[in-house]
Protein backbone atom coordinates (compact mmCIF):
# COMPACT_ATOMS: atom_id res chain seq x y z
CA UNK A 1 0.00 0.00 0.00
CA UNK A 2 1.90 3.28 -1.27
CA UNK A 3 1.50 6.10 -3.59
CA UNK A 4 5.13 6.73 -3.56
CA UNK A 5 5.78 5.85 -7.02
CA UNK A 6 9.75 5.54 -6.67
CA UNK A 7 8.95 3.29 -3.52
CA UNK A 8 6.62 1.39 -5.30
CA UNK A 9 9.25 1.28 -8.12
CA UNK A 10 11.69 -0.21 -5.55
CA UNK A 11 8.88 -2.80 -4.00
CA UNK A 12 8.11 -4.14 -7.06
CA UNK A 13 11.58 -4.61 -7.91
CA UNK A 14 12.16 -6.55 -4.75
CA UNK A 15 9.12 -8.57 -4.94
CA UNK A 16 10.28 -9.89 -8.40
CA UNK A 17 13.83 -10.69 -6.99
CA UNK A 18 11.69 -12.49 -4.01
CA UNK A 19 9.68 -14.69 -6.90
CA UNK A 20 5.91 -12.96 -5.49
CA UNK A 21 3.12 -12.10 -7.50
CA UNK A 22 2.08 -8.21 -5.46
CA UNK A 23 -1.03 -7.06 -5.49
CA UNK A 24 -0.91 -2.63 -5.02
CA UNK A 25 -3.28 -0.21 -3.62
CA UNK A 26 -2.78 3.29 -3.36
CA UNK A 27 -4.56 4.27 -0.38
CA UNK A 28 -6.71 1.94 2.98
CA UNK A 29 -9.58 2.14 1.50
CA UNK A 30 -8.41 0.26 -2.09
CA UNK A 31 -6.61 -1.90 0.25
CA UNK A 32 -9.50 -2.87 2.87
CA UNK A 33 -10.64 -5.80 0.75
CA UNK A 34 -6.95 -7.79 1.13
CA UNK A 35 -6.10 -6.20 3.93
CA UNK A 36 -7.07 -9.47 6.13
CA UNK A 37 -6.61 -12.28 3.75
CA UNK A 38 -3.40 -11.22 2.06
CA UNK A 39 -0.12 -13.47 3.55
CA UNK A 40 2.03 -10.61 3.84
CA UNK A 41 0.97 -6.41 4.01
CA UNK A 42 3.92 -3.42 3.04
CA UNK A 43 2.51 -0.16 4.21
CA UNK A 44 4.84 2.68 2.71
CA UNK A 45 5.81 5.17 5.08
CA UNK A 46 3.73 7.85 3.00
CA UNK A 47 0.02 6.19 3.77
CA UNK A 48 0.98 5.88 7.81
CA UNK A 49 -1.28 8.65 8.50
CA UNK A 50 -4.58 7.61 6.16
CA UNK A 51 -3.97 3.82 8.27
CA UNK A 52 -4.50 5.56 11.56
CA UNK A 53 -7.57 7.36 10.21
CA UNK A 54 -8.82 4.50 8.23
CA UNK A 55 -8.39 2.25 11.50
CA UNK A 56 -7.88 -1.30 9.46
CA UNK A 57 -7.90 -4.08 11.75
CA UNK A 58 -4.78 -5.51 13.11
CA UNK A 59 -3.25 -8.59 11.33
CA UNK A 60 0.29 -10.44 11.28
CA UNK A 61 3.28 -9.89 9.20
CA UNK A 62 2.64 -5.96 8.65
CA UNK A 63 5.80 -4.31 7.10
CA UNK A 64 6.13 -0.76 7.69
CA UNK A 65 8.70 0.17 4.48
CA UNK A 66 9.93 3.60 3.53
CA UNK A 67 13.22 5.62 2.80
CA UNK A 68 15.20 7.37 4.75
CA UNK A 69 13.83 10.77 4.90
CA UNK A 70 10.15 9.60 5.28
CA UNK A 71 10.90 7.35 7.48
CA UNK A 72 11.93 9.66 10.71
CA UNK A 73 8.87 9.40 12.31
CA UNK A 74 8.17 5.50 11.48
CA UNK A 75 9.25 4.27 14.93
CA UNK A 76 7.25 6.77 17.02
CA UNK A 77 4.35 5.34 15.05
CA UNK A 78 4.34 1.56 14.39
CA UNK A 79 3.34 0.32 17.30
CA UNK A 80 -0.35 2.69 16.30
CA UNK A 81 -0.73 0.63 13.23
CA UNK A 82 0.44 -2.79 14.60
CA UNK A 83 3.53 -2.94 12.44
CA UNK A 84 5.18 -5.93 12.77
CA UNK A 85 8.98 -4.80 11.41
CA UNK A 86 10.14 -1.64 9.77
CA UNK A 87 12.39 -1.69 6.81
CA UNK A 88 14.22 0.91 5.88
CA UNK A 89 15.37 1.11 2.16
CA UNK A 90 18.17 0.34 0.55
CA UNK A 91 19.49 -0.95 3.76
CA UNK A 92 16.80 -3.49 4.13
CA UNK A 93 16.68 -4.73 0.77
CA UNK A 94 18.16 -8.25 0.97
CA UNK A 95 15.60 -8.85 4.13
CA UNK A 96 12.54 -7.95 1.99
CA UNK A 97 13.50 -9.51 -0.72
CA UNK A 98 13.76 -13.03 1.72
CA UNK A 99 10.33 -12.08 3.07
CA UNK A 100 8.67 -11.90 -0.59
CA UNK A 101 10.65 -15.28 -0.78
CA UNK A 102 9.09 -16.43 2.09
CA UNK A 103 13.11 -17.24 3.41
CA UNK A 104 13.52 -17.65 7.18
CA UNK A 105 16.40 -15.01 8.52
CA UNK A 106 20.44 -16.60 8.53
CA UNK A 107 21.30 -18.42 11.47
CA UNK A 108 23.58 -15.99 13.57
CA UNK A 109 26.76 -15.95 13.58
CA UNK A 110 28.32 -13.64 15.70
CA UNK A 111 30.12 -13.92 19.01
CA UNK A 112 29.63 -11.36 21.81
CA UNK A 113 31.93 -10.51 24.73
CA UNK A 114 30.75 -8.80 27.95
CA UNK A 115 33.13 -6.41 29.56
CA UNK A 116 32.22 -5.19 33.31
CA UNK A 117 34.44 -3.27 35.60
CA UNK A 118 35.27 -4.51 39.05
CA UNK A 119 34.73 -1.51 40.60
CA UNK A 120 33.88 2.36 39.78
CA UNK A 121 36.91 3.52 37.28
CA UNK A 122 38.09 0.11 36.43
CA UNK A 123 38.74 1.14 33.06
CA UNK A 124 35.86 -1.29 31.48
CA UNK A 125 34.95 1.49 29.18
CA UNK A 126 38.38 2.11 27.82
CA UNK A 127 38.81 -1.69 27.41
CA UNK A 128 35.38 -2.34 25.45
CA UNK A 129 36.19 0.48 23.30
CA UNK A 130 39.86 -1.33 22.88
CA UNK A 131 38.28 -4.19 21.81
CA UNK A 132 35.26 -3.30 19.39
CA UNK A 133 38.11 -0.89 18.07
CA UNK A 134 41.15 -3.20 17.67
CA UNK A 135 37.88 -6.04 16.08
CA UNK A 136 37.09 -3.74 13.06
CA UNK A 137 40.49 -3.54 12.55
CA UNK A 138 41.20 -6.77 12.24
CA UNK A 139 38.64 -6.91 9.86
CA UNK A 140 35.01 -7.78 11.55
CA UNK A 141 32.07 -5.79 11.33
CA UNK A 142 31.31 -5.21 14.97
CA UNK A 143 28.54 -3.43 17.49
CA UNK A 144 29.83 -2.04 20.73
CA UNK A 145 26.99 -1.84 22.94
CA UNK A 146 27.45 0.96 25.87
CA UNK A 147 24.94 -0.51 28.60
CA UNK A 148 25.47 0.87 31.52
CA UNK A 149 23.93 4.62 32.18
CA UNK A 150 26.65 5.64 34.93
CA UNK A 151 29.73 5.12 32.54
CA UNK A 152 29.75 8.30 31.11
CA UNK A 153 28.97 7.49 27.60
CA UNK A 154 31.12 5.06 24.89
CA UNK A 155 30.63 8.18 22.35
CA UNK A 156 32.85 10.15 24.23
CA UNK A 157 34.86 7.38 24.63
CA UNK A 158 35.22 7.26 20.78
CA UNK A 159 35.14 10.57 19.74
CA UNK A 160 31.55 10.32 18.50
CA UNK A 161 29.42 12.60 20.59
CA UNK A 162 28.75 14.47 17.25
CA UNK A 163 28.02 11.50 14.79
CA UNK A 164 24.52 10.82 14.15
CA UNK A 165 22.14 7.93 14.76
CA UNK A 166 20.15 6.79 16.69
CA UNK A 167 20.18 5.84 20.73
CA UNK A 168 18.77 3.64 22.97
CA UNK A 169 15.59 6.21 24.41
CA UNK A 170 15.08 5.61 20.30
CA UNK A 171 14.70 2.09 20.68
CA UNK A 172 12.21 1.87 24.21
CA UNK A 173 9.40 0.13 22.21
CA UNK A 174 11.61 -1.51 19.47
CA UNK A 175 10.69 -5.33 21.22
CA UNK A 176 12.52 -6.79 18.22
CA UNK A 177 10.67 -5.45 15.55
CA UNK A 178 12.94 -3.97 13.44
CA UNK A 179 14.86 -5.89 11.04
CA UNK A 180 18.39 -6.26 11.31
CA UNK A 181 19.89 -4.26 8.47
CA UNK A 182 17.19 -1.21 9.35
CA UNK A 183 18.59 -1.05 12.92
CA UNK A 184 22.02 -1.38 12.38
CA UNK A 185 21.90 1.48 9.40
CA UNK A 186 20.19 3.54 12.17
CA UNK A 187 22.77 3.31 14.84
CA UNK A 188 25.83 5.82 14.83
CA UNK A 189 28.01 4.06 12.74
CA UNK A 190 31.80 4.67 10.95
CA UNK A 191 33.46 2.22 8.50
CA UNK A 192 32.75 -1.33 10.12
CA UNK A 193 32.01 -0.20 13.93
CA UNK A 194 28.27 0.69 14.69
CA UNK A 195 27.56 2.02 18.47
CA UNK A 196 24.48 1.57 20.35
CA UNK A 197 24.91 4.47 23.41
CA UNK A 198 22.92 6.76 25.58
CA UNK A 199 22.29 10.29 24.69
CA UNK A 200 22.41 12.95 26.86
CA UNK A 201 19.15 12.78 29.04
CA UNK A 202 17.87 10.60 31.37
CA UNK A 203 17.74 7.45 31.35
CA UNK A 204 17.55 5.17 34.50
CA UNK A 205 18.46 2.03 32.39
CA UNK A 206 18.44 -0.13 29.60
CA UNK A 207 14.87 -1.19 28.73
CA UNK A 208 15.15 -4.86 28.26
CA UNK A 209 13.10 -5.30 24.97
CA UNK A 210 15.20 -2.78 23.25
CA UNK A 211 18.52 -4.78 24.61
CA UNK A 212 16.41 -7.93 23.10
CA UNK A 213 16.26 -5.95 19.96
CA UNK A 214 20.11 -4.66 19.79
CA UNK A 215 21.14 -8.03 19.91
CA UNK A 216 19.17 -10.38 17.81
CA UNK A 217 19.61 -7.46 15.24
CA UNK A 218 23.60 -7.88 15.85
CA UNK A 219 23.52 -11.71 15.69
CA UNK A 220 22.46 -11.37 12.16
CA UNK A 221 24.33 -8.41 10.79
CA UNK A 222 27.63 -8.75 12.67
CA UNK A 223 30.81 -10.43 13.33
CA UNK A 224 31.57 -9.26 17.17
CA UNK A 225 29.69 -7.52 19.81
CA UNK A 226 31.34 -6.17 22.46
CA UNK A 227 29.41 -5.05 25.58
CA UNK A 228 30.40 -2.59 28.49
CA UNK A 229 28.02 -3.50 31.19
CA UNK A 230 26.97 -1.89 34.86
CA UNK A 231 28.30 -3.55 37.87
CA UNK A 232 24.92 -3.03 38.87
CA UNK A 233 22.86 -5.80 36.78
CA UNK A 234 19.54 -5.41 35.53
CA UNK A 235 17.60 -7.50 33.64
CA UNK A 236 19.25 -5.86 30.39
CA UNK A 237 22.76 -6.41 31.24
CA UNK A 238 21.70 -10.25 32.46
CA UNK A 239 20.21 -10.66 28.84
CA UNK A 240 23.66 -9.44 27.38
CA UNK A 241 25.42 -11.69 30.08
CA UNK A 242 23.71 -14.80 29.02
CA UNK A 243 24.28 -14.35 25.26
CA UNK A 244 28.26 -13.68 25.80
CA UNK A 245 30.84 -16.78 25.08
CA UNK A 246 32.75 -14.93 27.32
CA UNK A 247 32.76 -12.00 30.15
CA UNK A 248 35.94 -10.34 31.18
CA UNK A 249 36.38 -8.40 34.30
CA UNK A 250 38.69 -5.61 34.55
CA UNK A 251 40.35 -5.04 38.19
CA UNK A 252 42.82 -2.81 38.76
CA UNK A 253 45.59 -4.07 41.28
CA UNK A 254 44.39 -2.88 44.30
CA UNK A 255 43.26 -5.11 47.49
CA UNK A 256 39.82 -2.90 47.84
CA UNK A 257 39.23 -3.50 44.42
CA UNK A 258 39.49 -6.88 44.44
CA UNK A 259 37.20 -7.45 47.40
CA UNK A 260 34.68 -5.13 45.16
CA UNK A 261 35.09 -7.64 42.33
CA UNK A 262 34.62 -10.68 44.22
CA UNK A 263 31.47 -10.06 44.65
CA UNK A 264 30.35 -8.68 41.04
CA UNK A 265 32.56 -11.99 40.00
CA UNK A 266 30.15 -14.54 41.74
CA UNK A 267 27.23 -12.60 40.31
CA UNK A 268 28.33 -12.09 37.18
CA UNK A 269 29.29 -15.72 36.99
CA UNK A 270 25.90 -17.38 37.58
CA UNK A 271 25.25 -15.85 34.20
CA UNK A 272 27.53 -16.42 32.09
CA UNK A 273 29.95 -19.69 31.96
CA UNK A 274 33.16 -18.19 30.90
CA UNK A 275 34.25 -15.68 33.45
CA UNK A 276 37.90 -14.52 33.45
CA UNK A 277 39.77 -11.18 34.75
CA UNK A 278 42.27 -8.28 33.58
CA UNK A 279 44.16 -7.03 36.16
CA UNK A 280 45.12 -3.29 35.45
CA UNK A 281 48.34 -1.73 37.04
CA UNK A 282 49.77 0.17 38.62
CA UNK A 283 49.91 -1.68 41.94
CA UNK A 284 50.44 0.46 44.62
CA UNK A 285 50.67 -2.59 47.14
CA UNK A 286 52.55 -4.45 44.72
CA UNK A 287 49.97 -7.23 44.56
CA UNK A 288 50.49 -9.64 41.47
CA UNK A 289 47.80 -9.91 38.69
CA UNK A 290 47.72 -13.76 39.17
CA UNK A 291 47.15 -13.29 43.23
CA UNK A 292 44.50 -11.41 42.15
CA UNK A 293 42.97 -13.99 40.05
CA UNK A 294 43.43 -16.50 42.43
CA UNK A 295 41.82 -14.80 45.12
CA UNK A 296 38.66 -14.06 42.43
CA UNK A 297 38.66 -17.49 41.92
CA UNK A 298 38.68 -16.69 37.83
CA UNK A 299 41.46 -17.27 34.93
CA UNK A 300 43.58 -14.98 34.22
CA UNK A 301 42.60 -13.14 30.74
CA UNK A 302 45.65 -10.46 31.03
CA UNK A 303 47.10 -7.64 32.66
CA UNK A 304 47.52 -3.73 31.32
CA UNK A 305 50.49 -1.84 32.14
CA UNK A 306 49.98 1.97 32.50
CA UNK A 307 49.15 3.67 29.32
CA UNK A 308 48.94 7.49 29.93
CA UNK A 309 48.73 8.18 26.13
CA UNK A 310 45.10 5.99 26.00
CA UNK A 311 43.49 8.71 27.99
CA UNK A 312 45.22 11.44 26.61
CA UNK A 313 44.08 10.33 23.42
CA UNK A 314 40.42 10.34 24.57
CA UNK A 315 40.98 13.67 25.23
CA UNK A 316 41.66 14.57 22.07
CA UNK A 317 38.92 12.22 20.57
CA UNK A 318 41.05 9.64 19.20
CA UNK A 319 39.30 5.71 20.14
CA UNK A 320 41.82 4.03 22.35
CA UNK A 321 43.78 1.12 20.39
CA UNK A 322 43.31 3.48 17.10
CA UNK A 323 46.62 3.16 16.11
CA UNK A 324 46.97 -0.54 17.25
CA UNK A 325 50.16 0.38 19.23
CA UNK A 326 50.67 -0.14 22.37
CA UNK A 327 50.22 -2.98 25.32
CA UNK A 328 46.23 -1.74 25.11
CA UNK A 329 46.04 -2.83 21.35
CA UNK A 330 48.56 -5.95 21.84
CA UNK A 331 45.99 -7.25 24.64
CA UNK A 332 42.62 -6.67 22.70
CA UNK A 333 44.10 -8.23 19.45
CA UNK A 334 44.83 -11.49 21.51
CA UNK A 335 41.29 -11.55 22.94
CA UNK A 336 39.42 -10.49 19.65
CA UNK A 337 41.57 -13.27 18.36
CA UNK A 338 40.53 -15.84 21.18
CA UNK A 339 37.11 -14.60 20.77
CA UNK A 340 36.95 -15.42 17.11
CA UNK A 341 38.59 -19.17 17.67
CA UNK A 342 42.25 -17.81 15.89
CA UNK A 343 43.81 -17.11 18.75
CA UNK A 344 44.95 -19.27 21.92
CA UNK A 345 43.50 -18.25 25.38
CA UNK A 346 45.65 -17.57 28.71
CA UNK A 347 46.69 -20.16 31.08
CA UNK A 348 44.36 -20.17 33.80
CA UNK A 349 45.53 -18.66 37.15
């Protein structure tokens, strides 16, 4: 249902790459007779207004479809007409075509690792951004998801306050209805690395349908997904927890901190079956990164030497590991690469 004729253009076009026989209708009311009974309904973004006047029933497999530009308001709005996806064109054209096709989605893929810090300043943030950084270098298309609200914000952390996209107040009432390629086009995104981050106003925490959302979306469209979560869990951060192969948690070499980490470790660990630590220096007391594993409980993932130039780099809005110098980037590139099955893990503590 559009009068868009260059949408219509591009529908039609899909639909014939799909192998379906279409039937069009300009407006509700030429569409009220097959509005039930058809398998499959695309409502162009341009008739979203006459559907809420013409108040058609609600049915299954409803397609909200549009282009960019008249699409701004789609997710603000879908949930009024009882869409059951949005697609957003071009992006989205290989998962219409496979729903004209009548083509389940690809199996997923991707492997996600959760990153949590042992206590307040850990450097968690610096190390998720390390690794989503050092994974796109290494060539796989990767979603770093910033879910804790207290961190201070992965953009910053990147250099991307200014880039555009979406964030996650956007995605509140997404409860996995967006397909894949739409959501990932909409996130703030450069090269290979797409971000998923708070804005700037309040937000007491990640709603869990929209976490849902962010990573069955991610399963399908990417390689890696790295996740900086609170120490704090909520039912978000458990979601992410449960879908990670692996959860690494940073503690810097301090005996306070690592009676704060014992006891995120023996949460965190009911969640998620591979648990191991990074122990970040300096150590005042002199403590030893494999004491500190041992005490914990956990393997030892690696240690991180002092790196002033990492946060002086921030400063200037450069992503840590950018350069993929450094004992930062030579740490993330062996756990991307144990991550991804082509590397060999550390020797537990």
């Amino acid at each position: 249902m559009t009068a868009d004729q260059d949408l219509l253009d591009d529908l039609l076009r899909l639909a014939a790459a799909g192998g379906s026989e279409v039937e069009v209708a300009p407006d509700p009311a030429a569409a009220r007779a097959r509005w039930t009974g058809a398998p499959m309904v695309l409502v162009g973004a341009d008739q979203v207004a006459a559907c809420l006047r013409a108040r058609l029933p609600r049915r299954s497999r409803l397609i909200l479809v549009g282009h960019p530009a008249a699409m701004q308001t789609a997710f603000q709005v879908a949930d009024l007409i009882g869409a059951d996806n949005l697609a957003v064109l071009p992006e989205a054209d290989p998962w219409v075509v496979d729903q004209f096709a009548g083509r389940s989605d690809p199996p997923a893929t991707s492997r996600t690792l959760a990153v949590i810090g042992g206590r307040g300043g850990a450097g968690a943030s610096i190390l998720a951004t390390g690794l989503a950084t050092t994974a796109v270098r290494a060539g796989h298309r990767t979603l770093l998801i910033d879910a804790d609200p207290l961190g201070g914000g992965l953009d910053l952390v990147l250099g991307w306050e200014q880039v555009d996209g979406m964030r996650w107040p956007a995605l509140a009432g997404a409860d996995g209805r967006v397909d894949p390629p739409t959501l990932l086009a909409a996130l703030p995104h450069r090269g290979d690395l797409v971000l998923l981050s708070f804005d700037r106003d309040e937000l007491p925490g990640v709603p869990v349908e929209a976490m849902a959302a962010a990573l069955d979306a991610a399963r399908r469209g990417r390689d890696v997904i790295v996740a900086d979560l609170p120490r704090q869990l909520d039912d978000a951060a458990v979601l992410a927890l449960q879908a990670a192969e692996r959860a690494l948690l940073v503690v810097p070499a301090e005996l306070r901190a690592t009676a704060s980490a014992a006891r995120i470790a023996a949460t965190v660990s009911v969640h998620c079956d591979d648990v191991a630590v990074v122990v970040r220096g300096p150590a005042p007391g002199r403590l030893k990164a494999r004491d500190i594993a041992r005490a914990l409980g956990l393997p030892l993932a690696g240690t991180l030497r002092p790196e002033p130039g990492v946060c002086q780099g921030i400063e200037r809005g450069t992503a840590p590991t950018a350069d993929g110098k450094g004992p930062l980037a030579d740490l993330c590139r062996r756990l991307v690469g144990e991550l991804m099955g082509t590397g060999t893990k550390a020797a537990a503590a």
